[in-house]
PDB file of N, CA and C in Angstrom:
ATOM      1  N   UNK A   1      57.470  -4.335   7.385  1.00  0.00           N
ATOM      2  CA  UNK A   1      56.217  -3.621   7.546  1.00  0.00           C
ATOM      3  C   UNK A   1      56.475  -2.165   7.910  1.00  0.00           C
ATOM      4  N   UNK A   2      57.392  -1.999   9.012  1.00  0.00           N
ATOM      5  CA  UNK A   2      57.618  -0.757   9.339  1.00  0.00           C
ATOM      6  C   UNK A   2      58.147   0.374   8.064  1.00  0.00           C
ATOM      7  N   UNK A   3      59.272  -0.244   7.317  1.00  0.00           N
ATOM      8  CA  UNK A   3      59.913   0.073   5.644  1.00  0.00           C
ATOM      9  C   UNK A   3      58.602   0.787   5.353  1.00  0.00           C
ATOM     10  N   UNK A   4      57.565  -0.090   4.741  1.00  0.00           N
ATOM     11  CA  UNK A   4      56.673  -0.156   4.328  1.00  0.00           C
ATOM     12  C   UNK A   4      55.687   1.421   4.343  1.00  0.00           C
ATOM     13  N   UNK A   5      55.452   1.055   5.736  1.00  0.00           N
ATOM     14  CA  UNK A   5      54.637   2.376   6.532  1.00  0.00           C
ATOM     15  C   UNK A   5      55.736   4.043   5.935  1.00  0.00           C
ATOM     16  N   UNK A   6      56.998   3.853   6.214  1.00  0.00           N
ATOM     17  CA  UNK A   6      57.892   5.126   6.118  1.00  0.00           C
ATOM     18  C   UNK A   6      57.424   5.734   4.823  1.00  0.00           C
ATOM     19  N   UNK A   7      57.760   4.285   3.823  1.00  0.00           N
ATOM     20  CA  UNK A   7      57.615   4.601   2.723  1.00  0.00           C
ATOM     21  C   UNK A   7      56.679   5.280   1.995  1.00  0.00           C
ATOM     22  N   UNK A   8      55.326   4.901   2.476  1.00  0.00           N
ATOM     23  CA  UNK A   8      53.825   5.120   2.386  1.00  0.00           C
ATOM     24  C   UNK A   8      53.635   6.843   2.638  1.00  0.00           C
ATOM     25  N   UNK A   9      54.744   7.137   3.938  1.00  0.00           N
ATOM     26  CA  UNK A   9      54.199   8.813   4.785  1.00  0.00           C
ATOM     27  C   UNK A   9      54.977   9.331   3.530  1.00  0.00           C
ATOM     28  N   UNK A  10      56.248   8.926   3.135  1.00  0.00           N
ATOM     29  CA  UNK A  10      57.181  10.034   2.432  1.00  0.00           C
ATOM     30  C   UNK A  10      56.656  10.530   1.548  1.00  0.00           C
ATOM     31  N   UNK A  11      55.623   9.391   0.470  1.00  0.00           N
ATOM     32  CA  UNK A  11      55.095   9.322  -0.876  1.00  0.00           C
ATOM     33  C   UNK A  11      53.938  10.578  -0.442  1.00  0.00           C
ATOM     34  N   UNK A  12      53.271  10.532   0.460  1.00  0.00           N
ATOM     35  CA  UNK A  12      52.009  11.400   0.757  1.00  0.00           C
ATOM     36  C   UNK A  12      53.048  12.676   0.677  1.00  0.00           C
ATOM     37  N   UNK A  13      53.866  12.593   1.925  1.00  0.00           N
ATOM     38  CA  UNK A  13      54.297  14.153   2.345  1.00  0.00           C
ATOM     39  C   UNK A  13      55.022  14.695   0.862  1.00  0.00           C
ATOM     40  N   UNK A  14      55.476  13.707  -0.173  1.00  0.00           N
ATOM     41  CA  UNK A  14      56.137  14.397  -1.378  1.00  0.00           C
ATOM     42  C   UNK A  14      54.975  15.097  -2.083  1.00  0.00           C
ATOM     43  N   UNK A  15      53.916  13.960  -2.094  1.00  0.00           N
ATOM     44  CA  UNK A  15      52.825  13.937  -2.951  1.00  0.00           C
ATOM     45  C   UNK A  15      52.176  15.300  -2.491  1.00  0.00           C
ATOM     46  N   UNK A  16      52.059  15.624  -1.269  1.00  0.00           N
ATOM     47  CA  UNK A  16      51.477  17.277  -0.975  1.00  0.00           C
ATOM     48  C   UNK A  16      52.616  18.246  -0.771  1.00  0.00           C
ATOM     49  N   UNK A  17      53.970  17.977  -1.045  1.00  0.00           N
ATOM     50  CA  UNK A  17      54.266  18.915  -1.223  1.00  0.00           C
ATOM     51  C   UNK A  17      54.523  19.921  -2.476  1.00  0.00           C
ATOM     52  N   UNK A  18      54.371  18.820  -3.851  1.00  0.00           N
ATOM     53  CA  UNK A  18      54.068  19.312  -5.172  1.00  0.00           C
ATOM     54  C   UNK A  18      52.597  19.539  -5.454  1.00  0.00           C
ATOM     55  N   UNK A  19      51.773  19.671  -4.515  1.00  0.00           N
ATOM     56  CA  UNK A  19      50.393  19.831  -5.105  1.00  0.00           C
ATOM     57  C   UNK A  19      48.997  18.923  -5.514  1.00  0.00           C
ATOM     58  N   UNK A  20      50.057  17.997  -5.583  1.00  0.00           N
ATOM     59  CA  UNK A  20      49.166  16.865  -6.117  1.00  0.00           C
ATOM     60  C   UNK A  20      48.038  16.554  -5.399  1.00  0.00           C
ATOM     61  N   UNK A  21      46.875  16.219  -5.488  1.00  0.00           N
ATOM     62  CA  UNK A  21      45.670  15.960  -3.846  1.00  0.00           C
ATOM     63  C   UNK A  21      45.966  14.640  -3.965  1.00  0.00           C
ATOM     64  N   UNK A  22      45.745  14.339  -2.226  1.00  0.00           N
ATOM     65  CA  UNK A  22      46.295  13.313  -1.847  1.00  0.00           C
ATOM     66  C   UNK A  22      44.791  12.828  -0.991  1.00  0.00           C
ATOM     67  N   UNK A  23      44.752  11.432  -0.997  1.00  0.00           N
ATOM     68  CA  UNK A  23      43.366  10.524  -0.626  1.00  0.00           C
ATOM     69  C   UNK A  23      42.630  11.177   0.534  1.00  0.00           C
ATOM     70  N   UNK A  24      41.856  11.327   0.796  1.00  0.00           N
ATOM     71  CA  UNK A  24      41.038  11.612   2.115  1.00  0.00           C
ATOM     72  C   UNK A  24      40.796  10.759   2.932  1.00  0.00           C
ATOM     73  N   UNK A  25      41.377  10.901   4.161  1.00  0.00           N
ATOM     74  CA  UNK A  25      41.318   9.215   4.605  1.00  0.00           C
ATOM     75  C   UNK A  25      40.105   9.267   5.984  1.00  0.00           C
ATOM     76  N   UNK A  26      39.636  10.291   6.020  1.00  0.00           N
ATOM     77  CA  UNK A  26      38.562  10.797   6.603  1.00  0.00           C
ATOM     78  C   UNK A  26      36.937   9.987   5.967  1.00  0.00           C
ATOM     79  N   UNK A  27      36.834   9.862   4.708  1.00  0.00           N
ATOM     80  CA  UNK A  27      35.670   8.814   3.862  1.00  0.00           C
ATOM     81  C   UNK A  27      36.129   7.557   3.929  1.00  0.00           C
ATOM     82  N   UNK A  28      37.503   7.152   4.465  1.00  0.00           N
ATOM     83  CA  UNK A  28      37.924   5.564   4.697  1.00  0.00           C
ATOM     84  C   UNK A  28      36.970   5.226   6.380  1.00  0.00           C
ATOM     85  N   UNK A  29      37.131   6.248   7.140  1.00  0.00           N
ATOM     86  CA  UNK A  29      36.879   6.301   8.346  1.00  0.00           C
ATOM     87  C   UNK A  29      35.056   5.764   8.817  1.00  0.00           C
ATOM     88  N   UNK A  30      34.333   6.274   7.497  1.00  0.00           N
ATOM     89  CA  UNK A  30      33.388   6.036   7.982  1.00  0.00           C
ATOM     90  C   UNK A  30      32.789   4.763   6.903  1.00  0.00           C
ATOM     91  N   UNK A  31      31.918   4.116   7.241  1.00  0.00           N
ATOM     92  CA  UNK A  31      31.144   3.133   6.732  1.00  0.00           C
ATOM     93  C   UNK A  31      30.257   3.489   5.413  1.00  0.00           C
ATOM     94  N   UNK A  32      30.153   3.113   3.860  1.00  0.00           N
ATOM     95  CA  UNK A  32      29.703   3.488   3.687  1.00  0.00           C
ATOM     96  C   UNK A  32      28.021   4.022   3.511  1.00  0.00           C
ATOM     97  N   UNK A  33      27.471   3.608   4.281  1.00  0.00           N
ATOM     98  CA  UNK A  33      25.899   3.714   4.666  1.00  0.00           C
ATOM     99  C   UNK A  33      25.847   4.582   5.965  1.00  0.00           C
ATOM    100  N   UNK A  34      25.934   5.630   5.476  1.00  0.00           N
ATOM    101  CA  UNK A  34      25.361   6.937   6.338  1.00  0.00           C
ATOM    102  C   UNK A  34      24.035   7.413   6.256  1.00  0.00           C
ATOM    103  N   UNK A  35      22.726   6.284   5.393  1.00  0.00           N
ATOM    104  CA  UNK A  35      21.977   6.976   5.135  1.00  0.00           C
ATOM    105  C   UNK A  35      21.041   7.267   6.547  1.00  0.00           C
ATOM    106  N   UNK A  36      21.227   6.596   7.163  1.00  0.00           N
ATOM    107  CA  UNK A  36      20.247   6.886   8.693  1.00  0.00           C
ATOM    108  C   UNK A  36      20.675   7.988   9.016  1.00  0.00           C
ATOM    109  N   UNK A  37      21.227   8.382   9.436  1.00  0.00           N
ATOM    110  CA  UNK A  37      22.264   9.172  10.159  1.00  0.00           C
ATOM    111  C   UNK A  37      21.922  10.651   9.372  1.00  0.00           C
ATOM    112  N   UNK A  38      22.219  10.607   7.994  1.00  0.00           N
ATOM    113  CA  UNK A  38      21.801  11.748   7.673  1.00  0.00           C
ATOM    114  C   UNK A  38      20.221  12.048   7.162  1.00  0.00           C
ATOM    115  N   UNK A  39      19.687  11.099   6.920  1.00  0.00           N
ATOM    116  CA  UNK A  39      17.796  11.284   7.233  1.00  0.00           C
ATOM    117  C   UNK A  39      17.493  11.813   8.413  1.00  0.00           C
ATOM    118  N   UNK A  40      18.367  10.900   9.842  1.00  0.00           N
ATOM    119  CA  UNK A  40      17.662  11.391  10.713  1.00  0.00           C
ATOM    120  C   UNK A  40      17.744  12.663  11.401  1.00  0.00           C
ATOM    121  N   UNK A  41      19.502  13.221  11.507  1.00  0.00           N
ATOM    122  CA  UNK A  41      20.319  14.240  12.098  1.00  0.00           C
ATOM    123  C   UNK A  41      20.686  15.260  11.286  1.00  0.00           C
ATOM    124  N   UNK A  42      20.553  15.160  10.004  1.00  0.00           N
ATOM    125  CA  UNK A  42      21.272  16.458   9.318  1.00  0.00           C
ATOM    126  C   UNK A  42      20.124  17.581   8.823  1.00  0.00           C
ATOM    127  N   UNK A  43      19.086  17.435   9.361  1.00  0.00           N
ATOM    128  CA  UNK A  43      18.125  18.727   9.012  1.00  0.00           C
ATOM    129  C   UNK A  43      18.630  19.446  10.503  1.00  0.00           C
ATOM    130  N   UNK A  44      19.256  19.089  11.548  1.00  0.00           N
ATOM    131  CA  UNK A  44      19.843  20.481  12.381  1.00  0.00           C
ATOM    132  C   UNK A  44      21.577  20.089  12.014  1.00  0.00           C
ATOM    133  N   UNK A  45      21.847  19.101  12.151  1.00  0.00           N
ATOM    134  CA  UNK A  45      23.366  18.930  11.959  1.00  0.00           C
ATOM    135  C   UNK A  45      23.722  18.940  10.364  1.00  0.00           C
ATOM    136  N   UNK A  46      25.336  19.146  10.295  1.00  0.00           N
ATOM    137  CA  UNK A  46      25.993  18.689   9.103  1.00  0.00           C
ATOM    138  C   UNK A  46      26.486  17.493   9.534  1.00  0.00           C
ATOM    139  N   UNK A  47      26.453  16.490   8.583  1.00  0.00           N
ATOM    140  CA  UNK A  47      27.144  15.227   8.750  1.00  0.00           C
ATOM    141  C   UNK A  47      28.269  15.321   9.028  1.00  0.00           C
ATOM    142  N   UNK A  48      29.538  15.873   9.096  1.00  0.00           N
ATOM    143  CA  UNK A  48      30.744  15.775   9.585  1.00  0.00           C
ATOM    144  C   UNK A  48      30.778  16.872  11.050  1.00  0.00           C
ATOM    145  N   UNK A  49      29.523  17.349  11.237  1.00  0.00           N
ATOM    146  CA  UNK A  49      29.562  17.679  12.778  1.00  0.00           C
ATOM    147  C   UNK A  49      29.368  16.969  13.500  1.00  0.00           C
ATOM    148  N   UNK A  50      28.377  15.789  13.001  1.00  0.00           N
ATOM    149  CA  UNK A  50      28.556  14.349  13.998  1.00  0.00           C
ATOM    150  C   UNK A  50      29.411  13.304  13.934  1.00  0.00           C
ATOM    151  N   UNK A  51      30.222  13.159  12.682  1.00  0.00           N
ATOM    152  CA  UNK A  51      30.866  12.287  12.394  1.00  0.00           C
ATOM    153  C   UNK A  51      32.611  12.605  13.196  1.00  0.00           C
ATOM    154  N   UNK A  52      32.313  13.909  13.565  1.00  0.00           N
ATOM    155  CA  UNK A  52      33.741  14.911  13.765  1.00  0.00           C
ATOM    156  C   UNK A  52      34.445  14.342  15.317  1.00  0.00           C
ATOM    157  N   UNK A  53      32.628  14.269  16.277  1.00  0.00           N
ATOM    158  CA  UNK A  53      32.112  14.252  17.366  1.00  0.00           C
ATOM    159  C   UNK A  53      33.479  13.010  17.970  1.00  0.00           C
ATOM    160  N   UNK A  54      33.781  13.477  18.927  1.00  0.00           N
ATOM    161  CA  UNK A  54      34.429  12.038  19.984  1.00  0.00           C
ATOM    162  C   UNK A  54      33.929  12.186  21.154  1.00  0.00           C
ATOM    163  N   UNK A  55      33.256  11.078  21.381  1.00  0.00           N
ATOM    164  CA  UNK A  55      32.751  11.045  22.672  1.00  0.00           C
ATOM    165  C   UNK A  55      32.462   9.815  23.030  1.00  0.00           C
ATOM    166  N   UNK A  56      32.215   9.451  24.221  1.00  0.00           N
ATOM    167  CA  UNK A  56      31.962   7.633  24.705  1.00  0.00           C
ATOM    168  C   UNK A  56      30.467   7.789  24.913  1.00  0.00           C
ATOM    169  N   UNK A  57      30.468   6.143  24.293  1.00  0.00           N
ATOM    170  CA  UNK A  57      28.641   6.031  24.224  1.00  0.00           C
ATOM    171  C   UNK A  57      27.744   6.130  24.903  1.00  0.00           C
ATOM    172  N   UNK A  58      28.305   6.972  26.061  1.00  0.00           N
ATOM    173  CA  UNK A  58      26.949   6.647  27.707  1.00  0.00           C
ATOM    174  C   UNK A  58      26.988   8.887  27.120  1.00  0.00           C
ATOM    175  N   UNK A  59      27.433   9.018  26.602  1.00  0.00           N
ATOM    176  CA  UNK A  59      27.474  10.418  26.260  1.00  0.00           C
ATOM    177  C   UNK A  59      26.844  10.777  24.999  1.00  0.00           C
ATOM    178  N   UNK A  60      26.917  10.051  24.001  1.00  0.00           N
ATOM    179  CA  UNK A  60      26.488   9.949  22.866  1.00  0.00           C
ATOM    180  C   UNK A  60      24.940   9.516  22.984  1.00  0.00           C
ATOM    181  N   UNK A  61      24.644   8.681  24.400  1.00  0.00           N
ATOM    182  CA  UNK A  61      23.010   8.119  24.723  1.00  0.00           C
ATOM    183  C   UNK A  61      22.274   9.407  24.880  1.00  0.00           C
ATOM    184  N   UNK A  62      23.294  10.169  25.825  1.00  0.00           N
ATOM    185  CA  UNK A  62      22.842  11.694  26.152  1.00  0.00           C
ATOM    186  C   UNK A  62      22.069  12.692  25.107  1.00  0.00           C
ATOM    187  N   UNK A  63      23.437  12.767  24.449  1.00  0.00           N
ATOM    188  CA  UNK A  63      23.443  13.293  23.589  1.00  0.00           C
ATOM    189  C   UNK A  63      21.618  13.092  22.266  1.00  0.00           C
ATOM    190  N   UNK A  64      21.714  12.294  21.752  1.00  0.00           N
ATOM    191  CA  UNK A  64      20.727  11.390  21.095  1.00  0.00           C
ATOM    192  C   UNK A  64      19.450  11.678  21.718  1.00  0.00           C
ATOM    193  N   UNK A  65      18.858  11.129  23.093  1.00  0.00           N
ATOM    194  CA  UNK A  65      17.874  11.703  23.642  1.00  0.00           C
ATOM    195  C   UNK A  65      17.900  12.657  24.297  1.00  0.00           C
ATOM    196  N   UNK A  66      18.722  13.750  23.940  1.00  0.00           N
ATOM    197  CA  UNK A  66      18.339  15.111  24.124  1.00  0.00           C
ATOM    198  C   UNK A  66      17.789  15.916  22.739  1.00  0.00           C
ATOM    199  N   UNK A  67      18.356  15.243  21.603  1.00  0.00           N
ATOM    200  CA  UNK A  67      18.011  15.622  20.083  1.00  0.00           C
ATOM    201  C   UNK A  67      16.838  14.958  20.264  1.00  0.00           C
ATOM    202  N   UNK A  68      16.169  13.748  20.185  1.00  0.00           N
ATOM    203  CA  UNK A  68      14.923  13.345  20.479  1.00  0.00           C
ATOM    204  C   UNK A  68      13.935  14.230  21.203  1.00  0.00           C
ATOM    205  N   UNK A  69      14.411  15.048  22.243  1.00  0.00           N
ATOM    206  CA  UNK A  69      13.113  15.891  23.005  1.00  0.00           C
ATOM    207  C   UNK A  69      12.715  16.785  22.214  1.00  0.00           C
ATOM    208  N   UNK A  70      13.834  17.469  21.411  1.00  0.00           N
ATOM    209  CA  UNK A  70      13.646  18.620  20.324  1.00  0.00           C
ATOM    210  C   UNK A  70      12.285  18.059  19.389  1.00  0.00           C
ATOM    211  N   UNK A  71      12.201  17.045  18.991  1.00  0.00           N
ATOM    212  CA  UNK A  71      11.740  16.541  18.105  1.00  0.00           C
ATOM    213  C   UNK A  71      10.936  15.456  17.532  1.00  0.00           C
ATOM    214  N   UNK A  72      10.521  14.567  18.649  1.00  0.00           N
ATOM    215  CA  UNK A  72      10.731  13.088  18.862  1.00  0.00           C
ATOM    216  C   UNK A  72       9.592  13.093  17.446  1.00  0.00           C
ATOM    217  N   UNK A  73       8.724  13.167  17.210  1.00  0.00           N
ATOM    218  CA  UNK A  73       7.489  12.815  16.353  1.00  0.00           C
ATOM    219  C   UNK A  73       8.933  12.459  15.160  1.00  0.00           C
ATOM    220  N   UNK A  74       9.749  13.036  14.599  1.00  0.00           N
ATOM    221  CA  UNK A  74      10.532  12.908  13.839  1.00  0.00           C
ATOM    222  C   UNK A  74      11.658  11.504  13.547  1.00  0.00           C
ATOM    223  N   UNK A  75      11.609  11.176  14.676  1.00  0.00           N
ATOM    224  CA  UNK A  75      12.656   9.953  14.647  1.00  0.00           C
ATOM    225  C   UNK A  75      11.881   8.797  15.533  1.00  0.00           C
ATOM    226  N   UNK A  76      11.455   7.933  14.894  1.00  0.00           N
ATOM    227  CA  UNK A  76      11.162   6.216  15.775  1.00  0.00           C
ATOM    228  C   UNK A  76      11.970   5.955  16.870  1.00  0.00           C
ATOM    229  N   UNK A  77      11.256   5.460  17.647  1.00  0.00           N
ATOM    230  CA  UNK A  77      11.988   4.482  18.351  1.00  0.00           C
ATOM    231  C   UNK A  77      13.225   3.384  17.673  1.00  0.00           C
ATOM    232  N   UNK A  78      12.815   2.639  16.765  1.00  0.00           N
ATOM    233  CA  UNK A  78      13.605   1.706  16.043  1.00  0.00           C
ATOM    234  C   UNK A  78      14.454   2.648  15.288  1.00  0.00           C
ATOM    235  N   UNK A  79      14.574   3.540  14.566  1.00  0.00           N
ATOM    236  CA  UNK A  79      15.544   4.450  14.008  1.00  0.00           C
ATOM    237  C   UNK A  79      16.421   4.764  15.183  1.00  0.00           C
ATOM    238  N   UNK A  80      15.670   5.220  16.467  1.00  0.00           N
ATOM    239  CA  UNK A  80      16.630   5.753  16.653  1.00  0.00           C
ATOM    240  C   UNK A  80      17.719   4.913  17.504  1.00  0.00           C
ATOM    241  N   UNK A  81      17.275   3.433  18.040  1.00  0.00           N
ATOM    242  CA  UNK A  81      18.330   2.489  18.052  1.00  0.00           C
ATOM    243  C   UNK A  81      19.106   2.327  17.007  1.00  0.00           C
ATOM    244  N   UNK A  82      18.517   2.371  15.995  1.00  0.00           N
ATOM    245  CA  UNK A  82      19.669   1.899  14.427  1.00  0.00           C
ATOM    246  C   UNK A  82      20.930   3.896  14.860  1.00  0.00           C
ATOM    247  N   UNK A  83      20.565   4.325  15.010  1.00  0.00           N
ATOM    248  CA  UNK A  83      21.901   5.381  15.039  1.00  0.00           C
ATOM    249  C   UNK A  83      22.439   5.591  16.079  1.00  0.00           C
ATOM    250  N   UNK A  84      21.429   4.858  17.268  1.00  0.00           N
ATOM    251  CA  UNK A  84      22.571   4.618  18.211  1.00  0.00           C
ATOM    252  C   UNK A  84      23.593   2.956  18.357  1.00  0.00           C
ATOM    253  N   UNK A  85      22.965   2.001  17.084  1.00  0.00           N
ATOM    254  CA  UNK A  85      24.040   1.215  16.870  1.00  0.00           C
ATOM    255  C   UNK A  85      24.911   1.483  15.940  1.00  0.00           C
ATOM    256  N   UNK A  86      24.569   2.311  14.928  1.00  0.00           N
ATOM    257  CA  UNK A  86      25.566   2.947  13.960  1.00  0.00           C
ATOM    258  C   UNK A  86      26.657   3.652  14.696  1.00  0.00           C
ATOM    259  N   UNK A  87      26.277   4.546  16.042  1.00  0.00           N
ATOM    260  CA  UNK A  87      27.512   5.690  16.364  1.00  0.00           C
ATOM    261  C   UNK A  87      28.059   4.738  17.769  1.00  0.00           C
ATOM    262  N   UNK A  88      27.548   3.441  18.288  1.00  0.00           N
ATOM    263  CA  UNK A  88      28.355   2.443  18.261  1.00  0.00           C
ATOM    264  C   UNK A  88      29.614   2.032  17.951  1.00  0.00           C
ATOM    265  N   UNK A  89      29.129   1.499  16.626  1.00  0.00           N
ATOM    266  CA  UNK A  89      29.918   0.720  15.852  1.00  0.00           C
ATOM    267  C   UNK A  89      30.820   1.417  15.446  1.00  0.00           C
ATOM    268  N   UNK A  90      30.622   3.004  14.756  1.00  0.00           N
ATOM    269  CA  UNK A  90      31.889   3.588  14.022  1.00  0.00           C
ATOM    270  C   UNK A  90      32.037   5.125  14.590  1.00  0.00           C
ATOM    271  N   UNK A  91      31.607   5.603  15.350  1.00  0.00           N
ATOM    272  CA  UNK A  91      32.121   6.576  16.470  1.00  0.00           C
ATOM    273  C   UNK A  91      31.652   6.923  17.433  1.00  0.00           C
ATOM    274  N   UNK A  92      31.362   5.699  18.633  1.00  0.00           N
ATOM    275  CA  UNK A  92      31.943   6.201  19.921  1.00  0.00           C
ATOM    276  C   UNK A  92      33.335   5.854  19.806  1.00  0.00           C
ATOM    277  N   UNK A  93      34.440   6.561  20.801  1.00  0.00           N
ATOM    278  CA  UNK A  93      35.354   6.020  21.045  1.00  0.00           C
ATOM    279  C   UNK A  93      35.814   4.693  21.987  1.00  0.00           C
ATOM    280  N   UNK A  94      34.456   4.401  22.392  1.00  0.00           N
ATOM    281  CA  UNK A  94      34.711   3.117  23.415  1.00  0.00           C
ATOM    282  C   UNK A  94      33.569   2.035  22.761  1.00  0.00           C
ATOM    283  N   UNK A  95      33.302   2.253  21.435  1.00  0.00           N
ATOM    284  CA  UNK A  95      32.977   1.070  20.441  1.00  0.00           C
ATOM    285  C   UNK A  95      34.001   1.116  19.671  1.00  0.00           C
ATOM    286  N   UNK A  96      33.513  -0.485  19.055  1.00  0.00           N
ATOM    287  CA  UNK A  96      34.540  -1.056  18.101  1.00  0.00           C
ATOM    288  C   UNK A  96      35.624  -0.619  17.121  1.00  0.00           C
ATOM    289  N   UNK A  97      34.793   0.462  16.485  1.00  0.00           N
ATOM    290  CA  UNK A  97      35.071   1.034  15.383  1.00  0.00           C
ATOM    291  C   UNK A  97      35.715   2.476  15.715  1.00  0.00           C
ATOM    292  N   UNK A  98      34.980   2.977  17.083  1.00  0.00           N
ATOM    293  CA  UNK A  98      35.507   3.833  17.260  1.00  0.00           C
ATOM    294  C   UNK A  98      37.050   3.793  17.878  1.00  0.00           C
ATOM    295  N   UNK A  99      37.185   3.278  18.646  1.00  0.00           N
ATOM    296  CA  UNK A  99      38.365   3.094  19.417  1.00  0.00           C
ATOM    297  C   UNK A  99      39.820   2.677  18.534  1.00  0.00           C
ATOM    298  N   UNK A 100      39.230   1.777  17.311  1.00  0.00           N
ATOM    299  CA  UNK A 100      40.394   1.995  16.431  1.00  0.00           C
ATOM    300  C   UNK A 100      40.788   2.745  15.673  1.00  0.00           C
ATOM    301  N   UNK A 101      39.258   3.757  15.340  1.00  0.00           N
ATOM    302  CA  UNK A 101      39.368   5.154  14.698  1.00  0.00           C
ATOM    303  C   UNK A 101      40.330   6.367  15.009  1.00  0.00           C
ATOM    304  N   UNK A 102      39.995   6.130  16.618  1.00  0.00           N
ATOM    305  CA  UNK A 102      40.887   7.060  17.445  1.00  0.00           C
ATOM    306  C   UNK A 102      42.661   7.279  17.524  1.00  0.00           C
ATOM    307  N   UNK A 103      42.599   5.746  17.989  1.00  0.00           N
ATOM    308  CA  UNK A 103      44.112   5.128  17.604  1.00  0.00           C
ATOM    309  C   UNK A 103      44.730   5.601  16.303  1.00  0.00           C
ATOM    310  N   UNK A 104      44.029   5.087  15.500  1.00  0.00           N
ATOM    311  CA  UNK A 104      44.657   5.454  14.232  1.00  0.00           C
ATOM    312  C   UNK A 104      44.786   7.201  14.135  1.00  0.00           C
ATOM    313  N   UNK A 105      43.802   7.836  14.462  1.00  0.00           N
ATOM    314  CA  UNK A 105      44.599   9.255  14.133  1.00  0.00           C
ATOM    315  C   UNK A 105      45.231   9.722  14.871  1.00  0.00           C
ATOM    316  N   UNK A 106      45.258   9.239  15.925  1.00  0.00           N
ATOM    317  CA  UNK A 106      46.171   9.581  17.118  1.00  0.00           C
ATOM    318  C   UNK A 106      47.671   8.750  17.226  1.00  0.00           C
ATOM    319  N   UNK A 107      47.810   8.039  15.963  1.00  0.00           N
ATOM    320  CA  UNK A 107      49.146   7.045  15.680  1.00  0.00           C
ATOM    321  C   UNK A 107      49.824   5.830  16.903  1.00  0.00           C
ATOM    322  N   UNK A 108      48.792   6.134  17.737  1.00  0.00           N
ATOM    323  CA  UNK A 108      49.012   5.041  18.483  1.00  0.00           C
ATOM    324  C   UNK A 108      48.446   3.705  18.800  1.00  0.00           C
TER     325      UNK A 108
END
């Protein structure tokens, strides 16, 4: 497995060092159903300004209903649980998704 992995970095690091574009592993990272997320947040945000975001979910609650005061007529109640189980699931760093997200770019 380890073989494996070496083998995998060399092929990339050859693969960018002739030019070639090499996978984005940044669109592996996220789920593909972003549509909440960007209905609800990207008329002030860009989607990879929130997606970029690391933070733990008692911060991210913060975060969320402070964008809500700006705006609330704009986002439901029930929406806006669905994006706070979406940034849950695939980026807080102390949810599921996040925490292995982290790991992984952080190689540990």
């Amino acid at each position: 497995m380890g073989r494996l992995i070496i083998r995998i970095c060399l092929l990339l690091v050859l693969l960018s060092a002739v030019g070639i574009p090499t996978i984005s592993f940044a669109a592996e990272k996220l789920p593909a159903d972003t549509t909440l997320l960007e209905r609800t947040c990207t008329d002030c945000h860009d989607l990879e300004q929130i997606t970029g975001k690391s933070a733990y979910m008692a911060e991210w609650q913060k975060i969320v209903k402070r964008m809500m005061a700006y705006d609330s007529n704009e986002i439901s109640q029930i929406d806006k649980l669905k994006v706070l189980k979406y940034i849950k699931e695939n980026l807080a760093i102390d949810g599921p998704g996040g925490r292995a997200r982290q790991e992984a770019e952080t190689g540990k």
